[in-house]
PDB file of N, CA and C in Angstrom:
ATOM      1  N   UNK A   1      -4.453-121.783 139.431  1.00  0.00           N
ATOM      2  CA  UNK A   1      -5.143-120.929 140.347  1.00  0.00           C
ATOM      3  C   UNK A   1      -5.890-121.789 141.362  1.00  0.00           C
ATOM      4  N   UNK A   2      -5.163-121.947 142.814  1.00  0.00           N
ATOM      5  CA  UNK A   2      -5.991-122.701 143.360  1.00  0.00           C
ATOM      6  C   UNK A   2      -7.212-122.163 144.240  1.00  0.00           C
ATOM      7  N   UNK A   3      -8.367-122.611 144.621  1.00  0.00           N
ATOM      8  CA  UNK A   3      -9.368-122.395 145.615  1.00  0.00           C
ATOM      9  C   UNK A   3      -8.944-121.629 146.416  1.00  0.00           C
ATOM     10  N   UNK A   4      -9.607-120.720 147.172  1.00  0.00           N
ATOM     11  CA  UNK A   4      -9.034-120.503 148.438  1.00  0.00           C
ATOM     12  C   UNK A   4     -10.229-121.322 149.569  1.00  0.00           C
ATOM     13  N   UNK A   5     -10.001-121.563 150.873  1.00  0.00           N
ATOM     14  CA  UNK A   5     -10.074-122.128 151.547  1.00  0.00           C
ATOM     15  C   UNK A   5     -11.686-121.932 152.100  1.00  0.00           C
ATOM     16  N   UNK A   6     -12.041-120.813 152.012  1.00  0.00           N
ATOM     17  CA  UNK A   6     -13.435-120.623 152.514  1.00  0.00           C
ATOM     18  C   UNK A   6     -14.510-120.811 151.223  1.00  0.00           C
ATOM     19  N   UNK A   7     -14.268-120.803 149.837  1.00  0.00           N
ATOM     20  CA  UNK A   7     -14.269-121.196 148.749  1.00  0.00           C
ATOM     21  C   UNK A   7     -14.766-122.935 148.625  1.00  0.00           C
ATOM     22  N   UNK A   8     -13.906-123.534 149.134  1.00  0.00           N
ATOM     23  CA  UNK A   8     -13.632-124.813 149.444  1.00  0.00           C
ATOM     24  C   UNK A   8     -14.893-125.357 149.780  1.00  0.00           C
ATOM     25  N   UNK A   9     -14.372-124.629 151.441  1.00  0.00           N
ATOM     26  CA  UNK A   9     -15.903-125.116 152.355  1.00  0.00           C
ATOM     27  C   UNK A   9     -17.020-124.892 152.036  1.00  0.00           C
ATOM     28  N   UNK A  10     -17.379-123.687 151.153  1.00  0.00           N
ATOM     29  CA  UNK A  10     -18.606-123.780 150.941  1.00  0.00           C
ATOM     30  C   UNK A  10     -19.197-124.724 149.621  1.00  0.00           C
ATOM     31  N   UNK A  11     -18.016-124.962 148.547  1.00  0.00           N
ATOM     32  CA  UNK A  11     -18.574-126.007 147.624  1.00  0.00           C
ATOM     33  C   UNK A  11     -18.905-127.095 148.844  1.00  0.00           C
ATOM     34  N   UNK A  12     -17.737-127.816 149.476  1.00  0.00           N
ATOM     35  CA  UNK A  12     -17.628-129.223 150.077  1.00  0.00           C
ATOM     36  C   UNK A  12     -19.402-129.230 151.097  1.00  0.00           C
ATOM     37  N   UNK A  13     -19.574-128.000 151.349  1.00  0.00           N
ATOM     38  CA  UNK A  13     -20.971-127.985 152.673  1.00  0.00           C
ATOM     39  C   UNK A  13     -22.159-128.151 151.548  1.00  0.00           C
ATOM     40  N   UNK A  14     -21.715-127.732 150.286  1.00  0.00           N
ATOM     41  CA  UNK A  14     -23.384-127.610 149.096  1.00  0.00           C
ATOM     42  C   UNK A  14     -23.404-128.664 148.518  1.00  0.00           C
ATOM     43  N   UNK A  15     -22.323-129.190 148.196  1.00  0.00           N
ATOM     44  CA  UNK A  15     -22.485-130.577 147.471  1.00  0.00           C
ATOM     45  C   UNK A  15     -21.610-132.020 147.947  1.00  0.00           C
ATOM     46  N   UNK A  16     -20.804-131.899 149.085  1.00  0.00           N
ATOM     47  CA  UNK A  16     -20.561-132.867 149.780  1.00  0.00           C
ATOM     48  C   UNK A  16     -21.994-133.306 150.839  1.00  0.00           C
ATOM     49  N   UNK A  17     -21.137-134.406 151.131  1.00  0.00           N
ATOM     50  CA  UNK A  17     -22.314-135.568 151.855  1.00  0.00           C
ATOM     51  C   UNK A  17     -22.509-134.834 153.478  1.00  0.00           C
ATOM     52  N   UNK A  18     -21.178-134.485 153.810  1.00  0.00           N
ATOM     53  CA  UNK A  18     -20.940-133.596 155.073  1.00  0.00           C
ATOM     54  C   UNK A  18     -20.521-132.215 154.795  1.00  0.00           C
ATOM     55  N   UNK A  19     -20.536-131.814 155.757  1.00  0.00           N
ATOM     56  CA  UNK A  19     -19.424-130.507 155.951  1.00  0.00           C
ATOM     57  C   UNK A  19     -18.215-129.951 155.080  1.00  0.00           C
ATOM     58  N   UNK A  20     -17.150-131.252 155.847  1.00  0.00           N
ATOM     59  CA  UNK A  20     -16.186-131.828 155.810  1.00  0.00           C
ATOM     60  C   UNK A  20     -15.808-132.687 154.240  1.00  0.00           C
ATOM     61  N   UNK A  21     -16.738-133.300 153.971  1.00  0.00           N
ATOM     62  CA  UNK A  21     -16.484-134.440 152.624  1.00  0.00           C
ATOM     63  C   UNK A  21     -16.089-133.527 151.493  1.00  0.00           C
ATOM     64  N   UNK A  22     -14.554-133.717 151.448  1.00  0.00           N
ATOM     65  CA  UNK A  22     -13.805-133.227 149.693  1.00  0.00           C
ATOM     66  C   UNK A  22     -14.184-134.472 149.288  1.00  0.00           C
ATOM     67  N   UNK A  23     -14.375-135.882 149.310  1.00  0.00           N
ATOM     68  CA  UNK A  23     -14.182-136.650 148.598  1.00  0.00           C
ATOM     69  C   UNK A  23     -14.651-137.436 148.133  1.00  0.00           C
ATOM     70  N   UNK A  24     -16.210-136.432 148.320  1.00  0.00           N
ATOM     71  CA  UNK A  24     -17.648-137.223 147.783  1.00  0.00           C
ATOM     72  C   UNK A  24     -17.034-136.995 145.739  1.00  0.00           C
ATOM     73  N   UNK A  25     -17.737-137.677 145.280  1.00  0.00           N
ATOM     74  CA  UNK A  25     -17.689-137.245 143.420  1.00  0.00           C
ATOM     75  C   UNK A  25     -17.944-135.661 143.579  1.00  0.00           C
ATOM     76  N   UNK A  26     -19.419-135.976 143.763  1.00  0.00           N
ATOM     77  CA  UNK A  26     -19.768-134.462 143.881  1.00  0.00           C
ATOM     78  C   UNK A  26     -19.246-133.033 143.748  1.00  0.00           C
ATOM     79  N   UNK A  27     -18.922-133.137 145.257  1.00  0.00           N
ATOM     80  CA  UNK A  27     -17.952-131.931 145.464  1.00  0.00           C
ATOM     81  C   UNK A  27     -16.568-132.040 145.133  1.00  0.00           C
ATOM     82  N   UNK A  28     -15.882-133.149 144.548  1.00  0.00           N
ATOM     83  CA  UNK A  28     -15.401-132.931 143.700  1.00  0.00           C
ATOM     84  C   UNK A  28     -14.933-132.020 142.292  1.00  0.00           C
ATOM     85  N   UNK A  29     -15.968-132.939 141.610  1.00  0.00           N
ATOM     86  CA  UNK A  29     -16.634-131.702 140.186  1.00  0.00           C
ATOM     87  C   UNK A  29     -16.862-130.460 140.693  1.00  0.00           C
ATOM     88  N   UNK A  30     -17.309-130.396 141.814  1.00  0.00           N
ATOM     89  CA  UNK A  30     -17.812-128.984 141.825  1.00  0.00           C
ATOM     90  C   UNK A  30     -16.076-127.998 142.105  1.00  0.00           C
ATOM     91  N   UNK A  31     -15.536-128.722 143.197  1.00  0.00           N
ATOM     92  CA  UNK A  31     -14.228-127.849 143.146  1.00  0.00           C
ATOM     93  C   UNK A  31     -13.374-127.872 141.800  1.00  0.00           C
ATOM     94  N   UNK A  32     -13.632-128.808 141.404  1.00  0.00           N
ATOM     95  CA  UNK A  32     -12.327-128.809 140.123  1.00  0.00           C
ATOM     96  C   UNK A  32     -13.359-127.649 139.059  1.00  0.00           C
ATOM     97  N   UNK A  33     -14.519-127.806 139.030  1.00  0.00           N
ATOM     98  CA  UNK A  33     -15.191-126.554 138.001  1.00  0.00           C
ATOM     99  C   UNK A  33     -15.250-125.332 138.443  1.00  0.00           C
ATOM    100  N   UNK A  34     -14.950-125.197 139.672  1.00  0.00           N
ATOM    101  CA  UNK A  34     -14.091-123.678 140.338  1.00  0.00           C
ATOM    102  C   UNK A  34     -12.944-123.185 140.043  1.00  0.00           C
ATOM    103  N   UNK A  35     -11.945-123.994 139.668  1.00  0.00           N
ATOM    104  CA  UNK A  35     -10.443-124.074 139.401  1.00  0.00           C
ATOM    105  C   UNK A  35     -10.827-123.935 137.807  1.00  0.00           C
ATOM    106  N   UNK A  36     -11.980-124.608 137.236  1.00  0.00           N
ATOM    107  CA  UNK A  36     -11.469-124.306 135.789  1.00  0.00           C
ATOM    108  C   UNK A  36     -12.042-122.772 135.363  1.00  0.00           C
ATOM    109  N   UNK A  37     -12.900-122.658 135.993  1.00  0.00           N
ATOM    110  CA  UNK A  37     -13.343-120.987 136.056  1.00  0.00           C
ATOM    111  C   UNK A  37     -12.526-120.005 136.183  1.00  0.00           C
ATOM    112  N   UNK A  38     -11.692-120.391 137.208  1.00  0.00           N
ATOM    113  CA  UNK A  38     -10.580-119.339 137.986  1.00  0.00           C
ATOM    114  C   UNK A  38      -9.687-119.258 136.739  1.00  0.00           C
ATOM    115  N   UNK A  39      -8.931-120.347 135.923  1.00  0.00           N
ATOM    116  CA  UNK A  39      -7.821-120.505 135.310  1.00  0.00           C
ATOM    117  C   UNK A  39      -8.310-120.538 134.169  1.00  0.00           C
ATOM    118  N   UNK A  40      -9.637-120.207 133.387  1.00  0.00           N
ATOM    119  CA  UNK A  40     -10.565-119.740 132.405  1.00  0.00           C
ATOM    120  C   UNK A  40     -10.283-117.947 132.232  1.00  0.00           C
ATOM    121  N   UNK A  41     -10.112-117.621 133.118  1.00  0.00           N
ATOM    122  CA  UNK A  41      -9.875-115.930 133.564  1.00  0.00           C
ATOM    123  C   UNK A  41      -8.979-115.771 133.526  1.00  0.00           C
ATOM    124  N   UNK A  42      -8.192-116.531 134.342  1.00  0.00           N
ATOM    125  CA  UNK A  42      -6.721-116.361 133.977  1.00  0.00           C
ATOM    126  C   UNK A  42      -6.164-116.220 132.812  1.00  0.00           C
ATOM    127  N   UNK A  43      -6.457-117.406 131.583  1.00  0.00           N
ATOM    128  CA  UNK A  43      -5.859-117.413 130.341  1.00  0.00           C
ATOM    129  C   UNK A  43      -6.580-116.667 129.603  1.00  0.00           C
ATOM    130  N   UNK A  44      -7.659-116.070 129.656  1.00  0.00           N
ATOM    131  CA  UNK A  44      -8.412-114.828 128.918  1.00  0.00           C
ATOM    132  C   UNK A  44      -8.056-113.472 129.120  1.00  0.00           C
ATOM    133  N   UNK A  45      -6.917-113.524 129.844  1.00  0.00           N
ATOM    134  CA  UNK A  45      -5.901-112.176 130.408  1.00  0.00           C
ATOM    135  C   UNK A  45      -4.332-112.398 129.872  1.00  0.00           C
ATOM    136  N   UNK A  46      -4.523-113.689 130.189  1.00  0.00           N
ATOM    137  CA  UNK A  46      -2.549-113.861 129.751  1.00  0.00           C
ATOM    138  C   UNK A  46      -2.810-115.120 128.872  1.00  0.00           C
ATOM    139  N   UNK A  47      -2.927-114.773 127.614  1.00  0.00           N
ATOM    140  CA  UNK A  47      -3.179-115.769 126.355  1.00  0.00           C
ATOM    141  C   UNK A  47      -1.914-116.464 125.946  1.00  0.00           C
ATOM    142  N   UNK A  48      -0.939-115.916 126.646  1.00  0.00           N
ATOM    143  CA  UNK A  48       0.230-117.018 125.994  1.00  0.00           C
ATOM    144  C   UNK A  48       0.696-118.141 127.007  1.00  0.00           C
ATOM    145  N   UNK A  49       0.432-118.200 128.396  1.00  0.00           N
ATOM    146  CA  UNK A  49       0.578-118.788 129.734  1.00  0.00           C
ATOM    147  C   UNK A  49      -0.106-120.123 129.058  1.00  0.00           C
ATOM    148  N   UNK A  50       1.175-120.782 128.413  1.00  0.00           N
ATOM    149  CA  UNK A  50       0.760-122.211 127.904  1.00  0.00           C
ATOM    150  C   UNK A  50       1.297-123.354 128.824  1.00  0.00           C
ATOM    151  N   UNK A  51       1.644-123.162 129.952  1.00  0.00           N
ATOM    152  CA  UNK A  51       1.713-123.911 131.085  1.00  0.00           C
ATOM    153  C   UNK A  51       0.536-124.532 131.902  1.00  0.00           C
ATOM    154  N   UNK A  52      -0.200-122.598 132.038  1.00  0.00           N
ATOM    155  CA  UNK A  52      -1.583-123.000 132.527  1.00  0.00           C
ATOM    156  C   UNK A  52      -2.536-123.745 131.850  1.00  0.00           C
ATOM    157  N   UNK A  53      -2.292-123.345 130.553  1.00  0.00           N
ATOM    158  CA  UNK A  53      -3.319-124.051 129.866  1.00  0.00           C
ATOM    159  C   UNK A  53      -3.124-125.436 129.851  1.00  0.00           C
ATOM    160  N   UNK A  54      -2.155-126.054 129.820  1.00  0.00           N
ATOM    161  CA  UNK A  54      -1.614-127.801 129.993  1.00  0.00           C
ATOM    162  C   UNK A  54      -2.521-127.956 130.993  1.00  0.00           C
ATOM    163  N   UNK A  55      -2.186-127.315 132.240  1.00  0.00           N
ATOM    164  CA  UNK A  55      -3.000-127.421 133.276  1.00  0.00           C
ATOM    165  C   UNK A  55      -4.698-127.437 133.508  1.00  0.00           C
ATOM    166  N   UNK A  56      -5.097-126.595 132.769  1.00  0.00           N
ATOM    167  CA  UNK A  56      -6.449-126.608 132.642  1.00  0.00           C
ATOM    168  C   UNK A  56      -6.986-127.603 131.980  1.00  0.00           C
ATOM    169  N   UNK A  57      -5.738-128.064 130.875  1.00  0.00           N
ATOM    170  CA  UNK A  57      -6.884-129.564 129.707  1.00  0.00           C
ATOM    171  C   UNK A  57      -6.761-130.502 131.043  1.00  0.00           C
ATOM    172  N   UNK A  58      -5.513-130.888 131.720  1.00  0.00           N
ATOM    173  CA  UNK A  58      -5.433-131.967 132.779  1.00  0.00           C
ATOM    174  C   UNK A  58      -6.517-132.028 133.891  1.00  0.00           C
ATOM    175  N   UNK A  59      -7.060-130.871 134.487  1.00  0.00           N
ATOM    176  CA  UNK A  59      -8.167-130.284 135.135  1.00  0.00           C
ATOM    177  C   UNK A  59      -9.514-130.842 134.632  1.00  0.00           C
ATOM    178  N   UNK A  60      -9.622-130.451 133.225  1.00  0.00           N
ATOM    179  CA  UNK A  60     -10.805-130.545 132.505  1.00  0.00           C
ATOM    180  C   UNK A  60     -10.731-131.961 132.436  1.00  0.00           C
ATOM    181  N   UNK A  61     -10.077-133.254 131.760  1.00  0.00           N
ATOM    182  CA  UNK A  61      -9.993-134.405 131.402  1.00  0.00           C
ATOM    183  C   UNK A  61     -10.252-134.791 133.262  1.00  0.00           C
ATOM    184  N   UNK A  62      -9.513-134.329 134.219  1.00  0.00           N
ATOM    185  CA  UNK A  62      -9.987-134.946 135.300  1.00  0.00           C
ATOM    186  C   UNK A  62     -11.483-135.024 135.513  1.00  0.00           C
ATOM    187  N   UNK A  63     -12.050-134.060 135.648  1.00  0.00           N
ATOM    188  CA  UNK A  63     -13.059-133.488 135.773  1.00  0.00           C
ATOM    189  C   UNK A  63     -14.686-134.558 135.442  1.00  0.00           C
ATOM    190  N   UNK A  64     -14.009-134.525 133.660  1.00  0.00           N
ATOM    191  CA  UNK A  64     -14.668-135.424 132.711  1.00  0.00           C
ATOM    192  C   UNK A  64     -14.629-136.625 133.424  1.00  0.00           C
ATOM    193  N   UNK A  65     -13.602-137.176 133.645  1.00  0.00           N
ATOM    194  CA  UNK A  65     -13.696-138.495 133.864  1.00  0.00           C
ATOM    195  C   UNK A  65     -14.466-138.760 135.059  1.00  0.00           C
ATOM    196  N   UNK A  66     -14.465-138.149 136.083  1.00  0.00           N
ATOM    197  CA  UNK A  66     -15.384-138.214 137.695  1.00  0.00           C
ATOM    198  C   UNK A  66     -16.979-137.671 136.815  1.00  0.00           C
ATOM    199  N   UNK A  67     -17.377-137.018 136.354  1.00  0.00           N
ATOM    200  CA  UNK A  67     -18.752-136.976 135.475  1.00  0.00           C
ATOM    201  C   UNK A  67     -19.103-138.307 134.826  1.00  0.00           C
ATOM    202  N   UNK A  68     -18.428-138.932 134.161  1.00  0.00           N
ATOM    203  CA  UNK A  68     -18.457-140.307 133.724  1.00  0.00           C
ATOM    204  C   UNK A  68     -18.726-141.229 134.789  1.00  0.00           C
ATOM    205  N   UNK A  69     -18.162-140.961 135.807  1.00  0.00           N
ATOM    206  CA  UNK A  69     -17.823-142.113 137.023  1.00  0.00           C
ATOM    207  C   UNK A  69     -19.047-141.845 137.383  1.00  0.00           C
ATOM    208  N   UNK A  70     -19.667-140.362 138.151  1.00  0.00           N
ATOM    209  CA  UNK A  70     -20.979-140.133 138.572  1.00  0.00           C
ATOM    210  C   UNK A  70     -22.121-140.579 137.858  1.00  0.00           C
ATOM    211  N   UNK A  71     -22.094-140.265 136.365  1.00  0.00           N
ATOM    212  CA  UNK A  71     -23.308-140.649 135.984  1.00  0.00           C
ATOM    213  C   UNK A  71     -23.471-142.264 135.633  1.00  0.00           C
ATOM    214  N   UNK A  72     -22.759-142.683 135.703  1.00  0.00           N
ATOM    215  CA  UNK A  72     -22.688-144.303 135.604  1.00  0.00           C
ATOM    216  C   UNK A  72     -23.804-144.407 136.593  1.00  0.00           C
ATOM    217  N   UNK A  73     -22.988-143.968 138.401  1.00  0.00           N
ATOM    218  CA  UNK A  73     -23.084-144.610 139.552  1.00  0.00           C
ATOM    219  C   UNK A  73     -24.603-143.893 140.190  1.00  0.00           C
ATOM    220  N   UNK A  74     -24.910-142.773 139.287  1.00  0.00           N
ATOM    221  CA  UNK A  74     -26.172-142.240 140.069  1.00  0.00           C
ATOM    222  C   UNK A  74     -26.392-141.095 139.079  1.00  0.00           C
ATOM    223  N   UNK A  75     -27.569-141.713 138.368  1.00  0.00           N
ATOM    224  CA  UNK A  75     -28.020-140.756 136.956  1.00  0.00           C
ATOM    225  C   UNK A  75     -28.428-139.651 137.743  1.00  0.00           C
ATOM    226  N   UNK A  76     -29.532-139.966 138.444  1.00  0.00           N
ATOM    227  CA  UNK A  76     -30.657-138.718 138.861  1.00  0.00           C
ATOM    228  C   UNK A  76     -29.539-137.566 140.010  1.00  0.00           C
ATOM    229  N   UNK A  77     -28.608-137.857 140.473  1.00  0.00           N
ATOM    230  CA  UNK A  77     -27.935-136.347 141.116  1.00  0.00           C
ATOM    231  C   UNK A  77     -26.908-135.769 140.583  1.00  0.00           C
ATOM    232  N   UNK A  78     -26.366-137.066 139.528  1.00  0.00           N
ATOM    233  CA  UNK A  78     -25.901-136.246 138.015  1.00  0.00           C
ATOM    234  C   UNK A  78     -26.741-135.176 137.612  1.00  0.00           C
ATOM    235  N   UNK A  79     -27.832-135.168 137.088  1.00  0.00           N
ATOM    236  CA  UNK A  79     -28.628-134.523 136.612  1.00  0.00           C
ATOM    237  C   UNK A  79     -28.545-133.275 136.985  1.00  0.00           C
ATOM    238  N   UNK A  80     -28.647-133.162 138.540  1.00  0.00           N
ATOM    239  CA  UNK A  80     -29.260-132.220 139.613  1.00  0.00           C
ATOM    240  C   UNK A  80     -27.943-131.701 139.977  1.00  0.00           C
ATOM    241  N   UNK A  81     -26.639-132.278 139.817  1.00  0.00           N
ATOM    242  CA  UNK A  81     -25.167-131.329 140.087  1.00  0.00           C
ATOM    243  C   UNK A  81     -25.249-130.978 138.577  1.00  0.00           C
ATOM    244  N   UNK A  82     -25.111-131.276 137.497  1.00  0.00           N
ATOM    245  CA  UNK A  82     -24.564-130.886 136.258  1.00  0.00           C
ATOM    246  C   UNK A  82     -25.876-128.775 136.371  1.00  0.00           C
ATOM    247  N   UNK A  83     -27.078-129.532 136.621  1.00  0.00           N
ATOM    248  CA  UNK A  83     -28.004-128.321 136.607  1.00  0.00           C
ATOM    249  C   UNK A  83     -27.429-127.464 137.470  1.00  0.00           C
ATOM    250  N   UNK A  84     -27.178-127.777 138.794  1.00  0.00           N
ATOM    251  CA  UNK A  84     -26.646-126.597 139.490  1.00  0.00           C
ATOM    252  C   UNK A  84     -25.652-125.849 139.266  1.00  0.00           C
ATOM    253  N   UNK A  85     -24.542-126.848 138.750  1.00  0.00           N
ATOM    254  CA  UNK A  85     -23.077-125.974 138.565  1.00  0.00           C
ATOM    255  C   UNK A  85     -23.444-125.450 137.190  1.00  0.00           C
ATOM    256  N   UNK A  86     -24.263-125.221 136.411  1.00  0.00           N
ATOM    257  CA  UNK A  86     -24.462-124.709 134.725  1.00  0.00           C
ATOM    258  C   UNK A  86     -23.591-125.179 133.832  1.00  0.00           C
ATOM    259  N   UNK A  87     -23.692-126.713 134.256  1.00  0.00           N
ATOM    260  CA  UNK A  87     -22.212-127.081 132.885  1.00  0.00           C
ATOM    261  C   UNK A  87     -23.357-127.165 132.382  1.00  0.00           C
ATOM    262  N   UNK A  88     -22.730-127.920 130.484  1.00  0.00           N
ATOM    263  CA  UNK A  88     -23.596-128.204 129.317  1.00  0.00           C
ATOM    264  C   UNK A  88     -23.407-129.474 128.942  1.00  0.00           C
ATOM    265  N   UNK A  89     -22.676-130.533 129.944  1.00  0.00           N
ATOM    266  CA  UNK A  89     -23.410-131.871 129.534  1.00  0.00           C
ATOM    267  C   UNK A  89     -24.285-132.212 129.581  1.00  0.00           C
TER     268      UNK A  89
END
């Protein structure tokens, strides 16, 4: 289930560096934890769509790993993205 486009922009404008920036960490996590939301709904409707779900662990393990990368590189807005988006790391 991908983003749609105005979706996008408004993660990339709240937690990118610019406008424009997909390719801060940041807004990163934040789009890929949109996609796992979306495709969270998805498979809580169609429980056997074991394609998507491949898809969602690959999503999630991405995800993880840029959280790792962030909090290495900058504890304190780790902190302050993990709080905003309501994950539970």
């Amino acid at each position: 289930m991908p983003v749609n486009i105005e979706k996008k922009k408004e993660l990339t404008k709240q937690y990118g560096k610019t406008d424009a920036d997909t390719g801060s960490t940041a807004s990163q996590i934040a789009i890929l934890t949109e996609r796992i939301r979306n495709l969270t709904g998805h498979l809580q409707t169609h429980k056997r769509d074991f394609g998507s779900r491949r898809g969602l662990l690959k999503i999630i393990g991405q995800r993880r790993r840029l959280q790792n990368y962030f909090r290495r590189k900058n504890p304190e807005a780790y902190a302050d993205l993990i709080k905003s988006l309501e994950l539970r790391r």
